[in-house]
PDBML (XML) file of the C-alpha atoms, coordinates in Angstrom:
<?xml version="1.0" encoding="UTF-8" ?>
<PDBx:datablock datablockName="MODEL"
   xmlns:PDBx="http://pdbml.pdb.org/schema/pdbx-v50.xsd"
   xmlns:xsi="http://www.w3.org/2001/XMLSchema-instance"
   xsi:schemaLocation="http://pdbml.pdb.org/schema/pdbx-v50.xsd pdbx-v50.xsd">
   <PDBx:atom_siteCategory>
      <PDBx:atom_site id="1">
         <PDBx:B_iso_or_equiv>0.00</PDBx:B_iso_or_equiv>
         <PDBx:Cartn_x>-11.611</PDBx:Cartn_x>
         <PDBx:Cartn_y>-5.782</PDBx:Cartn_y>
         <PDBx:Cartn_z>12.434</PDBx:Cartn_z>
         <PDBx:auth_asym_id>A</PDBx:auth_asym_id>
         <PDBx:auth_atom_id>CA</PDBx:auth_atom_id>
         <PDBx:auth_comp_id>UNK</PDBx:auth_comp_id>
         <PDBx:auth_seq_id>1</PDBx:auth_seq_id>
         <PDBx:group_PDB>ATOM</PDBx:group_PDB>
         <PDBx:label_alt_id xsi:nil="true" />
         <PDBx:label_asym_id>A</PDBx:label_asym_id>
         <PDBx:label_atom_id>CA</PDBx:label_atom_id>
         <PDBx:label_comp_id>UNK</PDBx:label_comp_id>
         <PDBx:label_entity_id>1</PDBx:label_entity_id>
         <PDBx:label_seq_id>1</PDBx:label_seq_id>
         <PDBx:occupancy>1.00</PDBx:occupancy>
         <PDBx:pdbx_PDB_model_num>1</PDBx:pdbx_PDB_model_num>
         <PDBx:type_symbol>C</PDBx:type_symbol>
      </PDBx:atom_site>
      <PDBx:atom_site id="2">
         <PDBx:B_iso_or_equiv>0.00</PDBx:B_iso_or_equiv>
         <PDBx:Cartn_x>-8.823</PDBx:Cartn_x>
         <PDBx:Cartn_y>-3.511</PDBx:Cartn_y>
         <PDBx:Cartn_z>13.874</PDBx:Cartn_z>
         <PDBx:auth_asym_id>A</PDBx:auth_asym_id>
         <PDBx:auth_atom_id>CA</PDBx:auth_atom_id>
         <PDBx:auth_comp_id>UNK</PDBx:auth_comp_id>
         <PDBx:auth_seq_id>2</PDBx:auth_seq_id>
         <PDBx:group_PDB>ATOM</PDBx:group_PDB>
         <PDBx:label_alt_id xsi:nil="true" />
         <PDBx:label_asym_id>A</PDBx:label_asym_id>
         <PDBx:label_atom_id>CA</PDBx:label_atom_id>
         <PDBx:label_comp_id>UNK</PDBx:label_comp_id>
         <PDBx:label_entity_id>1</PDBx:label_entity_id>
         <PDBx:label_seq_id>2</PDBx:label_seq_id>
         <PDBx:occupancy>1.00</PDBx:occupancy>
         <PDBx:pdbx_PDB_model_num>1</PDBx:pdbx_PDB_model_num>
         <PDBx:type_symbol>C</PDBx:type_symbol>
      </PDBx:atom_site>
      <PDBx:atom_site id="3">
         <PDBx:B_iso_or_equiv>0.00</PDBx:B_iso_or_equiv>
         <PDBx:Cartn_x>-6.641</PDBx:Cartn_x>
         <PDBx:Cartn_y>-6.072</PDBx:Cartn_y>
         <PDBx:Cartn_z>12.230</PDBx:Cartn_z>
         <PDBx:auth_asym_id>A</PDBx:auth_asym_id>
         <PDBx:auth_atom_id>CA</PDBx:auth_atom_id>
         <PDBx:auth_comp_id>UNK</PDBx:auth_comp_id>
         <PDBx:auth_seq_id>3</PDBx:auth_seq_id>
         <PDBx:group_PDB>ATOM</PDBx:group_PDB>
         <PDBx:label_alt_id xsi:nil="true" />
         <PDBx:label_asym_id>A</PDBx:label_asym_id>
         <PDBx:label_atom_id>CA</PDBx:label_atom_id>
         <PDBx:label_comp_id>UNK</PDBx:label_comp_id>
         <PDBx:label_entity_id>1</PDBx:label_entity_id>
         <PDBx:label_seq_id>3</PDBx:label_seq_id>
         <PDBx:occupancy>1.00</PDBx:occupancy>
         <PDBx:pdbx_PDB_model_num>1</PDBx:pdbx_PDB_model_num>
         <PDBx:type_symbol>C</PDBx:type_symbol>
      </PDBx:atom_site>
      <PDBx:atom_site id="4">
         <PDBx:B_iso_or_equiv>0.00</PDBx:B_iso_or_equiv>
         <PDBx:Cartn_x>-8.116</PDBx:Cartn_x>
         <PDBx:Cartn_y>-6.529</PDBx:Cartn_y>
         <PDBx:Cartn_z>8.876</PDBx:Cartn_z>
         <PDBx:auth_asym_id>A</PDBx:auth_asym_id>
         <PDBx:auth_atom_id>CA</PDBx:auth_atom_id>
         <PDBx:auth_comp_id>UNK</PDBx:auth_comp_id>
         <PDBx:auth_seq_id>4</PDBx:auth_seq_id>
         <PDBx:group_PDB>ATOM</PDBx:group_PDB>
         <PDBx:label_alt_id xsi:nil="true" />
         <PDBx:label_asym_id>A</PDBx:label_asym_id>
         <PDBx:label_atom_id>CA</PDBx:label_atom_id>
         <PDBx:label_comp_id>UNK</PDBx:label_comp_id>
         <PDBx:label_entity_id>1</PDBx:label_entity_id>
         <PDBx:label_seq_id>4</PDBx:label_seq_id>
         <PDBx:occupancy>1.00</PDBx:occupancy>
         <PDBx:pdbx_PDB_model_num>1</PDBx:pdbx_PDB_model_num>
         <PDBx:type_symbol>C</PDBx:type_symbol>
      </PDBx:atom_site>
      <PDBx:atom_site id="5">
         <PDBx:B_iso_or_equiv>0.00</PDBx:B_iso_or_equiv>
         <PDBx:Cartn_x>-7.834</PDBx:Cartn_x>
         <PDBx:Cartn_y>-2.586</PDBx:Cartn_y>
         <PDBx:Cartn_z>8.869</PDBx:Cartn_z>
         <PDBx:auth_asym_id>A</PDBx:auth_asym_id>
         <PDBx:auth_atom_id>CA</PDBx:auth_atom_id>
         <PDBx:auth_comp_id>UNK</PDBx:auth_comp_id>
         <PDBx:auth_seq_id>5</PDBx:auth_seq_id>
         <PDBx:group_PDB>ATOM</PDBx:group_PDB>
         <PDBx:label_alt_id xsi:nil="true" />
         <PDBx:label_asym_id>A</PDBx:label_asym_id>
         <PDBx:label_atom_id>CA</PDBx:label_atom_id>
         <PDBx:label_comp_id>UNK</PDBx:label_comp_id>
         <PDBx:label_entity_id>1</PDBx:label_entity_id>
         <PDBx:label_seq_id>5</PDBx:label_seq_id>
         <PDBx:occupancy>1.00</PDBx:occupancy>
         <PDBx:pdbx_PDB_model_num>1</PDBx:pdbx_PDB_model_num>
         <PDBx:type_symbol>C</PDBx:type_symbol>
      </PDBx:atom_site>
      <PDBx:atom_site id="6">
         <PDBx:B_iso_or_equiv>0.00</PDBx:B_iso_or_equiv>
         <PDBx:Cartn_x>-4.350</PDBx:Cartn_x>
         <PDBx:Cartn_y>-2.482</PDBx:Cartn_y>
         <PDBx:Cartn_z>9.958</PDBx:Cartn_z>
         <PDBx:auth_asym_id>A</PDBx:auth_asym_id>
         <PDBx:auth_atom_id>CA</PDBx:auth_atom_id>
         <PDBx:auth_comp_id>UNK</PDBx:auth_comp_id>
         <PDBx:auth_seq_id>6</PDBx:auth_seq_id>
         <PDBx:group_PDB>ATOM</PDBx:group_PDB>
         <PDBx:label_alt_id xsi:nil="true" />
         <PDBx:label_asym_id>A</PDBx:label_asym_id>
         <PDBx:label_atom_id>CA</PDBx:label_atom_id>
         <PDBx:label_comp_id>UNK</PDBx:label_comp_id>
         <PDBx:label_entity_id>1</PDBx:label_entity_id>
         <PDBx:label_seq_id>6</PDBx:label_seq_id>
         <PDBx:occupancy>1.00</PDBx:occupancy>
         <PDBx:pdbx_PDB_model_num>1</PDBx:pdbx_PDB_model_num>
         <PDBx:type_symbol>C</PDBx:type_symbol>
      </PDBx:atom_site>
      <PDBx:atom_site id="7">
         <PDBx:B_iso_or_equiv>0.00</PDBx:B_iso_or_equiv>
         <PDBx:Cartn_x>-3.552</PDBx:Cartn_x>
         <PDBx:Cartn_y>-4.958</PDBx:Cartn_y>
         <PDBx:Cartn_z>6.748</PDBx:Cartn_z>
         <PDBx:auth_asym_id>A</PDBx:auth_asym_id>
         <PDBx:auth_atom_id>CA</PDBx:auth_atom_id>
         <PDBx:auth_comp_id>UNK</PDBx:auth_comp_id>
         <PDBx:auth_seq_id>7</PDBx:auth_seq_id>
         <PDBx:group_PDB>ATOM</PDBx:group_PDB>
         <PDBx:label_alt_id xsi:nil="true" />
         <PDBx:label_asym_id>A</PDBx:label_asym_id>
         <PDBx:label_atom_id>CA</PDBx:label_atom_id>
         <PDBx:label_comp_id>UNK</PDBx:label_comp_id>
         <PDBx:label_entity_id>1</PDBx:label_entity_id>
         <PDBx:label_seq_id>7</PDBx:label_seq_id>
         <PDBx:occupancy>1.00</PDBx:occupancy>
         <PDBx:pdbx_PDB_model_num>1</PDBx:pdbx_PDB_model_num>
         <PDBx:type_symbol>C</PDBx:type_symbol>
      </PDBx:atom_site>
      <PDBx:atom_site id="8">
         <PDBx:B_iso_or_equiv>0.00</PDBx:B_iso_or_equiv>
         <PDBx:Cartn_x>-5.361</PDBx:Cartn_x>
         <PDBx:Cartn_y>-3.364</PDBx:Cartn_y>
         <PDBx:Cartn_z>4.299</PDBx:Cartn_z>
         <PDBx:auth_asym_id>A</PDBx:auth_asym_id>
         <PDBx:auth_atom_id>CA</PDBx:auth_atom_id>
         <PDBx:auth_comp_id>UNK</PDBx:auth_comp_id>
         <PDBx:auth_seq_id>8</PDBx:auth_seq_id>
         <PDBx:group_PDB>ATOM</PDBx:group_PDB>
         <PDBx:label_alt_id xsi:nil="true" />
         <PDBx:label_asym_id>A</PDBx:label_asym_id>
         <PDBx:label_atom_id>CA</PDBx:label_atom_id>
         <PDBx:label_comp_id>UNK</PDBx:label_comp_id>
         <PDBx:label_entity_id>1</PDBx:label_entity_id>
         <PDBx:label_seq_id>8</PDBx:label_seq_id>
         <PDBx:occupancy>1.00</PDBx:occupancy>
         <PDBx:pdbx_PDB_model_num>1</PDBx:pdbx_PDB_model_num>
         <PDBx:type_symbol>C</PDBx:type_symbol>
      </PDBx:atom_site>
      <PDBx:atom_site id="9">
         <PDBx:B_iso_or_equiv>0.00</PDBx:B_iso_or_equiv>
         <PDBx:Cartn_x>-3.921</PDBx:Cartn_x>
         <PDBx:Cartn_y>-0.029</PDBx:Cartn_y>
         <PDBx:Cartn_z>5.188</PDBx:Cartn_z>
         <PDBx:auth_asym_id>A</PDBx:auth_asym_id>
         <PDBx:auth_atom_id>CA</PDBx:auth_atom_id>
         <PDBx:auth_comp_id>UNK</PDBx:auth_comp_id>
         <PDBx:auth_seq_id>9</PDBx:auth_seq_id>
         <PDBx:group_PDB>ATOM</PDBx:group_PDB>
         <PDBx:label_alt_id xsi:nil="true" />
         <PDBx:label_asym_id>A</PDBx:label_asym_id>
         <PDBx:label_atom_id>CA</PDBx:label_atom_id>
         <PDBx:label_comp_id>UNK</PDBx:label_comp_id>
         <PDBx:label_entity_id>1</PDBx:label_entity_id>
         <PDBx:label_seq_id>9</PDBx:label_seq_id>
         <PDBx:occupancy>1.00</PDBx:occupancy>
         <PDBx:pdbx_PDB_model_num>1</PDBx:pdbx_PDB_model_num>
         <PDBx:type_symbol>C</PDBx:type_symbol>
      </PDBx:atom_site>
      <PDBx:atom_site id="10">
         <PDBx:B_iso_or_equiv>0.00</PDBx:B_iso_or_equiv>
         <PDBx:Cartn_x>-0.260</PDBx:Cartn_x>
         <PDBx:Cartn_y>-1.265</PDBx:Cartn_y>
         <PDBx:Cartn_z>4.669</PDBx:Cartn_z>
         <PDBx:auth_asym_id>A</PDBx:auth_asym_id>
         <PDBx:auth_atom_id>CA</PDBx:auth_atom_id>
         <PDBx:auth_comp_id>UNK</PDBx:auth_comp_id>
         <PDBx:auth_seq_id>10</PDBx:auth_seq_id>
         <PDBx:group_PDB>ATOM</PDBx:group_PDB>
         <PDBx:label_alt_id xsi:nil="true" />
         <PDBx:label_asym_id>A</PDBx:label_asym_id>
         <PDBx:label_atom_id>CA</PDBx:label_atom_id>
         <PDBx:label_comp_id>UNK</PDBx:label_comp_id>
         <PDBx:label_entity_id>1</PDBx:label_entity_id>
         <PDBx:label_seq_id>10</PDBx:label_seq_id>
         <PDBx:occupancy>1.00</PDBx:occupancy>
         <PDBx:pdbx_PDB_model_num>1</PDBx:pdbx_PDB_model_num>
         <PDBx:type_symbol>C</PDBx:type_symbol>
      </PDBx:atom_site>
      <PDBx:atom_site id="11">
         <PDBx:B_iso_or_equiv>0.00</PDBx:B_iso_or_equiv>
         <PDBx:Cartn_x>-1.191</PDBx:Cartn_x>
         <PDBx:Cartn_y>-3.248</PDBx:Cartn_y>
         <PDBx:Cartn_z>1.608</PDBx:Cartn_z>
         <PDBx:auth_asym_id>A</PDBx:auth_asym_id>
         <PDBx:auth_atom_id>CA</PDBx:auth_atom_id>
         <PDBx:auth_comp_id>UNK</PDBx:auth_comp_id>
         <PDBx:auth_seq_id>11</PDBx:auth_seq_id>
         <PDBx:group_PDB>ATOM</PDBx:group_PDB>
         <PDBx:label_alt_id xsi:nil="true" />
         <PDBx:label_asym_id>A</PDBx:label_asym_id>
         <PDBx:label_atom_id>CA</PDBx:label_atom_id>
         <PDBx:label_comp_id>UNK</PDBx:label_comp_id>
         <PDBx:label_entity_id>1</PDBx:label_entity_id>
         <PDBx:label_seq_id>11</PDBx:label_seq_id>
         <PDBx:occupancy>1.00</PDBx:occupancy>
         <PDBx:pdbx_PDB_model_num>1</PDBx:pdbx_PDB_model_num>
         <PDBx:type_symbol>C</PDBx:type_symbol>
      </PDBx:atom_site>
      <PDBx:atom_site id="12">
         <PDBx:B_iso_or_equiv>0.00</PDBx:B_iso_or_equiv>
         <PDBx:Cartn_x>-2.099</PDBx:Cartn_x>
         <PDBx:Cartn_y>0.097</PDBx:Cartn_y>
         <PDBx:Cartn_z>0.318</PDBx:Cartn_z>
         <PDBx:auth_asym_id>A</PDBx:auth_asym_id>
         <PDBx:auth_atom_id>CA</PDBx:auth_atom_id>
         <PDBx:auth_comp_id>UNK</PDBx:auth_comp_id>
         <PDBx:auth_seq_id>12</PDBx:auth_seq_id>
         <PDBx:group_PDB>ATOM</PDBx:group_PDB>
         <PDBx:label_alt_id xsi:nil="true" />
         <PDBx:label_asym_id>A</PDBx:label_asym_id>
         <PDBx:label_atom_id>CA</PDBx:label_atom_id>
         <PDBx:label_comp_id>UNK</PDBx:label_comp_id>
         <PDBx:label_entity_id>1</PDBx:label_entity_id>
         <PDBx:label_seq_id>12</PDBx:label_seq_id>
         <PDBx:occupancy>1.00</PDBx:occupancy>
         <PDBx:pdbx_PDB_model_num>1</PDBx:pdbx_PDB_model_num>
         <PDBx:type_symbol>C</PDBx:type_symbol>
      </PDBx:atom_site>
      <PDBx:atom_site id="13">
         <PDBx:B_iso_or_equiv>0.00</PDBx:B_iso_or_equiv>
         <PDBx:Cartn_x>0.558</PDBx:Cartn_x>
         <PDBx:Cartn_y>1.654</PDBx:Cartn_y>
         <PDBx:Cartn_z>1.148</PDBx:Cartn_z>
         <PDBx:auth_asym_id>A</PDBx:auth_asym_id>
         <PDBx:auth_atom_id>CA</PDBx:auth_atom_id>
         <PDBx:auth_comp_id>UNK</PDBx:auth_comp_id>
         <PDBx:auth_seq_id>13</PDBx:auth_seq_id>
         <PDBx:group_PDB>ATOM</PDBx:group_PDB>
         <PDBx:label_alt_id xsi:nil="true" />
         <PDBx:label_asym_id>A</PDBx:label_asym_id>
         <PDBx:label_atom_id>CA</PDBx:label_atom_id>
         <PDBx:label_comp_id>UNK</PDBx:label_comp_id>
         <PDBx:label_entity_id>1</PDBx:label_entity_id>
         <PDBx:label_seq_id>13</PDBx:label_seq_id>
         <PDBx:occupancy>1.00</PDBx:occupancy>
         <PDBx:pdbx_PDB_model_num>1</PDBx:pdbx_PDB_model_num>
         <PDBx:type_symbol>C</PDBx:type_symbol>
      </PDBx:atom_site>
      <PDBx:atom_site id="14">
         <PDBx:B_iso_or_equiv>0.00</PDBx:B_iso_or_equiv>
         <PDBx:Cartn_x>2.883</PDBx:Cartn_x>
         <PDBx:Cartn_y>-0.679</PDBx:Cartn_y>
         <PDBx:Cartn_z>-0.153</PDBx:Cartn_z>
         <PDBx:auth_asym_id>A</PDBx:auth_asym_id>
         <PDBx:auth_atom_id>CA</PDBx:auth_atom_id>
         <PDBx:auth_comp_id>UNK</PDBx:auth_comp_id>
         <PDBx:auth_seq_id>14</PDBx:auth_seq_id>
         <PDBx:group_PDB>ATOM</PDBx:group_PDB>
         <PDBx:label_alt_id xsi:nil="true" />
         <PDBx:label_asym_id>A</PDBx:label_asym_id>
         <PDBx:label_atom_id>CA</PDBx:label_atom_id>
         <PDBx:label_comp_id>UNK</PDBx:label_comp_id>
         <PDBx:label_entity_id>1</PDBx:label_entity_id>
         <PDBx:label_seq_id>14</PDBx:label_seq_id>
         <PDBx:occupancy>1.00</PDBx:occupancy>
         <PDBx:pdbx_PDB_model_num>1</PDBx:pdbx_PDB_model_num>
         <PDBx:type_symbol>C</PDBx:type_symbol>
      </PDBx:atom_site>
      <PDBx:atom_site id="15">
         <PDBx:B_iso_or_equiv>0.00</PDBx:B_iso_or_equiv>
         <PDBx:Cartn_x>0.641</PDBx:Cartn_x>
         <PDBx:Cartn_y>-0.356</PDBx:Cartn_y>
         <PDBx:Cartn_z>-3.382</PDBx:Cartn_z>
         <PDBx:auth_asym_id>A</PDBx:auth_asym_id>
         <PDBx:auth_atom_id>CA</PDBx:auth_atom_id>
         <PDBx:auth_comp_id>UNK</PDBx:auth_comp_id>
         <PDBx:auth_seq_id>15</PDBx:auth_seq_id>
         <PDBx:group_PDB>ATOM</PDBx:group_PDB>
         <PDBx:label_alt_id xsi:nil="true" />
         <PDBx:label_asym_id>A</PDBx:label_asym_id>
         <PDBx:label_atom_id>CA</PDBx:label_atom_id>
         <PDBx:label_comp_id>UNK</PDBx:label_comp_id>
         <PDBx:label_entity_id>1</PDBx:label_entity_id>
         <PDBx:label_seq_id>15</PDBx:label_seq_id>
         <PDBx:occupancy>1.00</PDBx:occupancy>
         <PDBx:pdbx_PDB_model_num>1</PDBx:pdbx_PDB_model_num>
         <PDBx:type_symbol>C</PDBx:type_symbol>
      </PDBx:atom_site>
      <PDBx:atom_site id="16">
         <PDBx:B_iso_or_equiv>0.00</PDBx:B_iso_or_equiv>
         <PDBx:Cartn_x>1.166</PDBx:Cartn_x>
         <PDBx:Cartn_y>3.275</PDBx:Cartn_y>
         <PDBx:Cartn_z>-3.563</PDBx:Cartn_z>
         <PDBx:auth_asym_id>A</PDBx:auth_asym_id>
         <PDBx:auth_atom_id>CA</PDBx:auth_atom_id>
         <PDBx:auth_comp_id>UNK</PDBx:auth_comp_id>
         <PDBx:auth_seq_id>16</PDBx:auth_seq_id>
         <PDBx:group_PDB>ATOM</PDBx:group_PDB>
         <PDBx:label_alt_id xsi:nil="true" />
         <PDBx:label_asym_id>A</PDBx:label_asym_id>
         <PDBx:label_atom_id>CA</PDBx:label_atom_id>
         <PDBx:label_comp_id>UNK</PDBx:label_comp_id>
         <PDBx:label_entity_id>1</PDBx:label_entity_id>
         <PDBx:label_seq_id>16</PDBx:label_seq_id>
         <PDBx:occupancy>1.00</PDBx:occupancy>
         <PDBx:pdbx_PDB_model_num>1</PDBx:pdbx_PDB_model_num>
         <PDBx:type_symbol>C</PDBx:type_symbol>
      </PDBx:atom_site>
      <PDBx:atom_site id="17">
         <PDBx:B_iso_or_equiv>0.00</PDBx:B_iso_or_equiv>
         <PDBx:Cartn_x>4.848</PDBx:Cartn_x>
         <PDBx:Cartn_y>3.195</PDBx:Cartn_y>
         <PDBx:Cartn_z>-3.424</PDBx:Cartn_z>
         <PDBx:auth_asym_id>A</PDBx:auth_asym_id>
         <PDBx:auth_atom_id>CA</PDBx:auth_atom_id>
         <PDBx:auth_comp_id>UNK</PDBx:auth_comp_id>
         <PDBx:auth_seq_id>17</PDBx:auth_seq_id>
         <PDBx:group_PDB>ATOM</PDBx:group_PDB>
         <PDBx:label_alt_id xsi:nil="true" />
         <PDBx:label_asym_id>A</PDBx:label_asym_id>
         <PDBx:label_atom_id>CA</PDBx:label_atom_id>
         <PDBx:label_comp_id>UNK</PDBx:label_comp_id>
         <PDBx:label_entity_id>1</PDBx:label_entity_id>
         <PDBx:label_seq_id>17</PDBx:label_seq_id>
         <PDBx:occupancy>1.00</PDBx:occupancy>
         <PDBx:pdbx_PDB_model_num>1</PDBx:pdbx_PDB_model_num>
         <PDBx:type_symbol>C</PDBx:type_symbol>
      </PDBx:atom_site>
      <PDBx:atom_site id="18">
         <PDBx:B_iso_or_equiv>0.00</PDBx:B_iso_or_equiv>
         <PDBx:Cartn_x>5.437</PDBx:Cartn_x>
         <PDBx:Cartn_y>0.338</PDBx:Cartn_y>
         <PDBx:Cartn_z>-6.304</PDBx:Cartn_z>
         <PDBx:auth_asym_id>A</PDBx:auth_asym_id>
         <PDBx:auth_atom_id>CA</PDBx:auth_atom_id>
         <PDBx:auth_comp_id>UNK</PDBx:auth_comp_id>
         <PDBx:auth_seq_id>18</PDBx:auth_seq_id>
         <PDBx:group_PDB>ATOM</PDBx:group_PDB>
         <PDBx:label_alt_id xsi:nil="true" />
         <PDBx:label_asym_id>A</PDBx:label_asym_id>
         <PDBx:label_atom_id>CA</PDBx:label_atom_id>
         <PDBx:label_comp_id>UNK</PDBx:label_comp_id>
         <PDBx:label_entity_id>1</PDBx:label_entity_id>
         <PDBx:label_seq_id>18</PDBx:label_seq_id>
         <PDBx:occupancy>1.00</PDBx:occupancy>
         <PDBx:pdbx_PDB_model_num>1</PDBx:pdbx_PDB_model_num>
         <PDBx:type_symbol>C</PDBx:type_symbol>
      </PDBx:atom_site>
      <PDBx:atom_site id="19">
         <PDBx:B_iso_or_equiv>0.00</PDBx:B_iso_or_equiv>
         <PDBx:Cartn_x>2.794</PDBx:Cartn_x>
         <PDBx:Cartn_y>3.252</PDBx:Cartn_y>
         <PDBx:Cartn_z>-8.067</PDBx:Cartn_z>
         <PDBx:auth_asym_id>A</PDBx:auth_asym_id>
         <PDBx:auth_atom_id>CA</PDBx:auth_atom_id>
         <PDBx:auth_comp_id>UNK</PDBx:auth_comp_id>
         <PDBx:auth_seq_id>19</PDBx:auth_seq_id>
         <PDBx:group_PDB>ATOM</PDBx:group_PDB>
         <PDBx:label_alt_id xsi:nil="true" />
         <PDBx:label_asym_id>A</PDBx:label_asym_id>
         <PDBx:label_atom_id>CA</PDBx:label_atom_id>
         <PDBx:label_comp_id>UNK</PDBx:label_comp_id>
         <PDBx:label_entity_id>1</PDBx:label_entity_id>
         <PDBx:label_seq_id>19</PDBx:label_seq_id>
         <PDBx:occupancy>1.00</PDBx:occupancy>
         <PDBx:pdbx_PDB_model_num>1</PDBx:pdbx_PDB_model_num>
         <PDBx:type_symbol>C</PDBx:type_symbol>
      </PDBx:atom_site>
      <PDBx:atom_site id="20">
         <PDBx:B_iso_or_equiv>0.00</PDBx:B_iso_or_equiv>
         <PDBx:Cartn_x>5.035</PDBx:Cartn_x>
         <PDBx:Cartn_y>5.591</PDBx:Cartn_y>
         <PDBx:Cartn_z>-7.562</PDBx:Cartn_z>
         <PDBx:auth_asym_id>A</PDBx:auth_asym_id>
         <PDBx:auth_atom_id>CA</PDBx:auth_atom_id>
         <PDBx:auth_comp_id>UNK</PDBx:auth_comp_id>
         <PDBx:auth_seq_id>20</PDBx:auth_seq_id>
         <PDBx:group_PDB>ATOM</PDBx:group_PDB>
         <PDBx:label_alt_id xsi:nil="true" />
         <PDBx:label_asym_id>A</PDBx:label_asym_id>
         <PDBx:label_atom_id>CA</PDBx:label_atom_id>
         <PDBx:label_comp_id>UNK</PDBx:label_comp_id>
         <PDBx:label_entity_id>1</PDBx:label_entity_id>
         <PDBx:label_seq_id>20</PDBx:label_seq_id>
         <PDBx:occupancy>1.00</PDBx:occupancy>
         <PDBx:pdbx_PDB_model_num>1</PDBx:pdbx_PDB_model_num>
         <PDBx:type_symbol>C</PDBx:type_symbol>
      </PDBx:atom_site>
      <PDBx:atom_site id="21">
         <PDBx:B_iso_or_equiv>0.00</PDBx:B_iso_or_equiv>
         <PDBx:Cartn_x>7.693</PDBx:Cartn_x>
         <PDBx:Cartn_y>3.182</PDBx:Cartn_y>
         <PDBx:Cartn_z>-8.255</PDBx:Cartn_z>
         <PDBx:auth_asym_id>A</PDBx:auth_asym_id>
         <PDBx:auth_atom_id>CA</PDBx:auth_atom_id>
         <PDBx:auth_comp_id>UNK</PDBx:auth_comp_id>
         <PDBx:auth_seq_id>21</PDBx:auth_seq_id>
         <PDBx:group_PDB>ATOM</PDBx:group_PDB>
         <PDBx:label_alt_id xsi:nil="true" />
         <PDBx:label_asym_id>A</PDBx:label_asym_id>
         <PDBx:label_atom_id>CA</PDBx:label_atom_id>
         <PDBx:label_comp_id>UNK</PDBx:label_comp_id>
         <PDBx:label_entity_id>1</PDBx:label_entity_id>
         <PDBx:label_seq_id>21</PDBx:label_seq_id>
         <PDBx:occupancy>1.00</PDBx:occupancy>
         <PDBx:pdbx_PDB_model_num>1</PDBx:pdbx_PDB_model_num>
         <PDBx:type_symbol>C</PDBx:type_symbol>
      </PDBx:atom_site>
      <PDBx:atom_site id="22">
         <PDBx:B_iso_or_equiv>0.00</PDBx:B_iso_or_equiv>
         <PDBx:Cartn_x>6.501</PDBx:Cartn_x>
         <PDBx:Cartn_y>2.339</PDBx:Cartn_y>
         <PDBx:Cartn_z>-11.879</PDBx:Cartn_z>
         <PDBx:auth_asym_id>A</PDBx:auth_asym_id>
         <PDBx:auth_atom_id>CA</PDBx:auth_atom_id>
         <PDBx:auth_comp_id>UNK</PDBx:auth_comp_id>
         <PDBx:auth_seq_id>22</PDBx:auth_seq_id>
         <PDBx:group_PDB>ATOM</PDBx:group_PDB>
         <PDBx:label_alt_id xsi:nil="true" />
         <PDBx:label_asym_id>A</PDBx:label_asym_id>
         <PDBx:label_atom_id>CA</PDBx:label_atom_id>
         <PDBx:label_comp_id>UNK</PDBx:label_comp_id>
         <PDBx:label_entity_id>1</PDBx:label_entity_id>
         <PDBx:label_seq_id>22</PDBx:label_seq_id>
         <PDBx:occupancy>1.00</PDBx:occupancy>
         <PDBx:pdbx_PDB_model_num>1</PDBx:pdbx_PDB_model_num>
         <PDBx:type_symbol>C</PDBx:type_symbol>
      </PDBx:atom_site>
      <PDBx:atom_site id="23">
         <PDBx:B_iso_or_equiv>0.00</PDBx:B_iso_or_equiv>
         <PDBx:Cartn_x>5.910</PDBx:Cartn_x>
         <PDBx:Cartn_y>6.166</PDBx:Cartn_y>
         <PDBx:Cartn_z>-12.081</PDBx:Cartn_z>
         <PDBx:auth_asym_id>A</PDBx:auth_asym_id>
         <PDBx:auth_atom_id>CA</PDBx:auth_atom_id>
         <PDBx:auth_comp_id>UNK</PDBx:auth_comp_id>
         <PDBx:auth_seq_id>23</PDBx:auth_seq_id>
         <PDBx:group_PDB>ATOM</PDBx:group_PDB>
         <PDBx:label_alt_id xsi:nil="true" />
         <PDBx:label_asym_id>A</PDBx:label_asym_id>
         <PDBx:label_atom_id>CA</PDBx:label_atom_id>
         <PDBx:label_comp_id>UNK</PDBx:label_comp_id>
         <PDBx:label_entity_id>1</PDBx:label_entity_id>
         <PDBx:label_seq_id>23</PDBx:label_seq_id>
         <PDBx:occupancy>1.00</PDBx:occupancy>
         <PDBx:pdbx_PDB_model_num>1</PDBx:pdbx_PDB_model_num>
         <PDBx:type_symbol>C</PDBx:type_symbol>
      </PDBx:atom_site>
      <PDBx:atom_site id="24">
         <PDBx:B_iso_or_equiv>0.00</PDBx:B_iso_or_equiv>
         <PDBx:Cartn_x>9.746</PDBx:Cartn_x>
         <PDBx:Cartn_y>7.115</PDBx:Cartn_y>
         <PDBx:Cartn_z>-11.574</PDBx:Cartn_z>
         <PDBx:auth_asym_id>A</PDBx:auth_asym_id>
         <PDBx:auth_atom_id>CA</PDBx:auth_atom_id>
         <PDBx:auth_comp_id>UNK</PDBx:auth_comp_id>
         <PDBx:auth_seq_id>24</PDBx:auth_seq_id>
         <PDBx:group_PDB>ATOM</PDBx:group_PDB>
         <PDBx:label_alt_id xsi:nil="true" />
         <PDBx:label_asym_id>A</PDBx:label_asym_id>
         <PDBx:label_atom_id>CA</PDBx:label_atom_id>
         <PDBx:label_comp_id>UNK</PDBx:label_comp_id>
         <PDBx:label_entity_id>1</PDBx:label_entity_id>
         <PDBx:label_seq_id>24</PDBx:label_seq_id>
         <PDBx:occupancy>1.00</PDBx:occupancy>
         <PDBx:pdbx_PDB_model_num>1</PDBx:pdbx_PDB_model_num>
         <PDBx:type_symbol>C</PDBx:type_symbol>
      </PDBx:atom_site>
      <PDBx:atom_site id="25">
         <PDBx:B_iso_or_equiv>0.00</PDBx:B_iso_or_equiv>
         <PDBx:Cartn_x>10.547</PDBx:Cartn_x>
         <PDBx:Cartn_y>4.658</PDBx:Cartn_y>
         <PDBx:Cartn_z>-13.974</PDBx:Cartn_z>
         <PDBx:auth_asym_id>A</PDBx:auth_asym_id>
         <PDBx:auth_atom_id>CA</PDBx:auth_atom_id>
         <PDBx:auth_comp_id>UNK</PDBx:auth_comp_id>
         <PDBx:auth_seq_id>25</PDBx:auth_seq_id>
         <PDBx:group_PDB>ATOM</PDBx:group_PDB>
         <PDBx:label_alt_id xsi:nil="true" />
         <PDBx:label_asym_id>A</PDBx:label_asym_id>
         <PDBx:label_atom_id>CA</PDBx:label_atom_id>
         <PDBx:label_comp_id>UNK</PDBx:label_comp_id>
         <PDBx:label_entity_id>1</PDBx:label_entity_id>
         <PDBx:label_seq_id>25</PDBx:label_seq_id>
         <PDBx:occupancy>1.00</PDBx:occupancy>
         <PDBx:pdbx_PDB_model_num>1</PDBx:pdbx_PDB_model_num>
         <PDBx:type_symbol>C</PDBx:type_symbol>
      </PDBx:atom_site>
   </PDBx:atom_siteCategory>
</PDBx:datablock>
């Protein structure tokens, strides 16, 4: 579970960047 947490939060992270990625642009 720790795991599965651990992913998700850096596959949101990741997500919010390329957001603010797209946003820049």
């Amino acid at each position: 579970l720790l795991l599965l947490s651990g992913m998700l939060i850096r596959c949101n992270r990741q997500l919010r960047e390329e957001v603010k990625r797209q946003d820049r642009n």
